[in-house]
Protein backbone atom coordinates (compact mmCIF):
# COMPACT_ATOMS: atom_id res chain seq x y z
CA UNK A 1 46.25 -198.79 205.96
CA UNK A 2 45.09 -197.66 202.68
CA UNK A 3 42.18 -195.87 201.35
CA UNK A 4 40.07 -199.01 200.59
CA UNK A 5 40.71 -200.35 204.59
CA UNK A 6 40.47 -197.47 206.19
CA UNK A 7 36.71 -197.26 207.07
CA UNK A 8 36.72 -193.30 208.69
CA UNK A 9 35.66 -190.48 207.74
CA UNK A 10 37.15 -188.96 204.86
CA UNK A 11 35.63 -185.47 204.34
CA UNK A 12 34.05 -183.18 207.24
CA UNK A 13 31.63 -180.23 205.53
CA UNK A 14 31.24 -176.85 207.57
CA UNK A 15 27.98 -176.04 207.99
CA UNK A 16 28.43 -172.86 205.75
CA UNK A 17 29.52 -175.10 202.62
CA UNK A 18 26.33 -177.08 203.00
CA UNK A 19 23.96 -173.99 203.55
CA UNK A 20 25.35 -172.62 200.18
CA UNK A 21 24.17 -175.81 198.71
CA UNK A 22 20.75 -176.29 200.72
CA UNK A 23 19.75 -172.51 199.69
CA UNK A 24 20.63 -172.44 196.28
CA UNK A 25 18.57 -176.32 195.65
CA UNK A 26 16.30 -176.09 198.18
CA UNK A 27 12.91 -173.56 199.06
CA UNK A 28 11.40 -172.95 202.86
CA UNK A 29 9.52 -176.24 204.19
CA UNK A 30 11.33 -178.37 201.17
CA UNK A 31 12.34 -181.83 201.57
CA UNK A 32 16.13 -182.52 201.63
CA UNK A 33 17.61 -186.05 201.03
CA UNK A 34 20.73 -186.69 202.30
CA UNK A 35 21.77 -190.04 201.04
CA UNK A 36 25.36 -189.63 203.14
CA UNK A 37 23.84 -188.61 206.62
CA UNK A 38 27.12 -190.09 208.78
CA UNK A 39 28.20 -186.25 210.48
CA UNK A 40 25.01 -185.02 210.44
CA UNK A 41 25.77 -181.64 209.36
CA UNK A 42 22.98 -181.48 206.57
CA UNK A 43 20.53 -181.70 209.82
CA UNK A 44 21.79 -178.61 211.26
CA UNK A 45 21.85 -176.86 208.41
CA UNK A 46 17.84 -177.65 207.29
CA UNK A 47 16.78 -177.43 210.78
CA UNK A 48 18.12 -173.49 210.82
CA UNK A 49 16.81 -173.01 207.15
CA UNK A 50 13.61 -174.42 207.83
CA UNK A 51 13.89 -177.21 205.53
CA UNK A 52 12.45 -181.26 206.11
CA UNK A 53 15.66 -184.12 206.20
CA UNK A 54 15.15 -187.65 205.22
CA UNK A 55 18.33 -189.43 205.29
CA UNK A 56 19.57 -192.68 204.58
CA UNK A 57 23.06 -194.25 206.80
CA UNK A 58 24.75 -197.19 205.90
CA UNK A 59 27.89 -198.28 206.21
């Protein structure tokens, strides 16, 4: 199946490559919008930094 049917994940973030991104956009008790909230891992990663998630799923 190709790209276009294939409906799975395509990219998995570690947790580290997030926080890079979450500390260098982001301050203590910020809001974070993740607009692609499917693995979660931006919810770890403000929950240990201290930051607020709003997040948006659809598929």
């Amino acid at each position: 199946m190709g790209i276009e049917g294939d409906r799975t994940k395509a990219f998995c973030f570690s947790v580290a490559f997030i926080r890079k991104f979450v500390l260098a956009s982001s301050d203590l008790r910020d809001l974070v919008i993740d607009l692609f909230f499917g693995l979660r891992t931006t919810l770890v990663v403000d929950e240990q930094l201290g930051r607020t998630l709003s997040a948006i799923h659809t598929n």
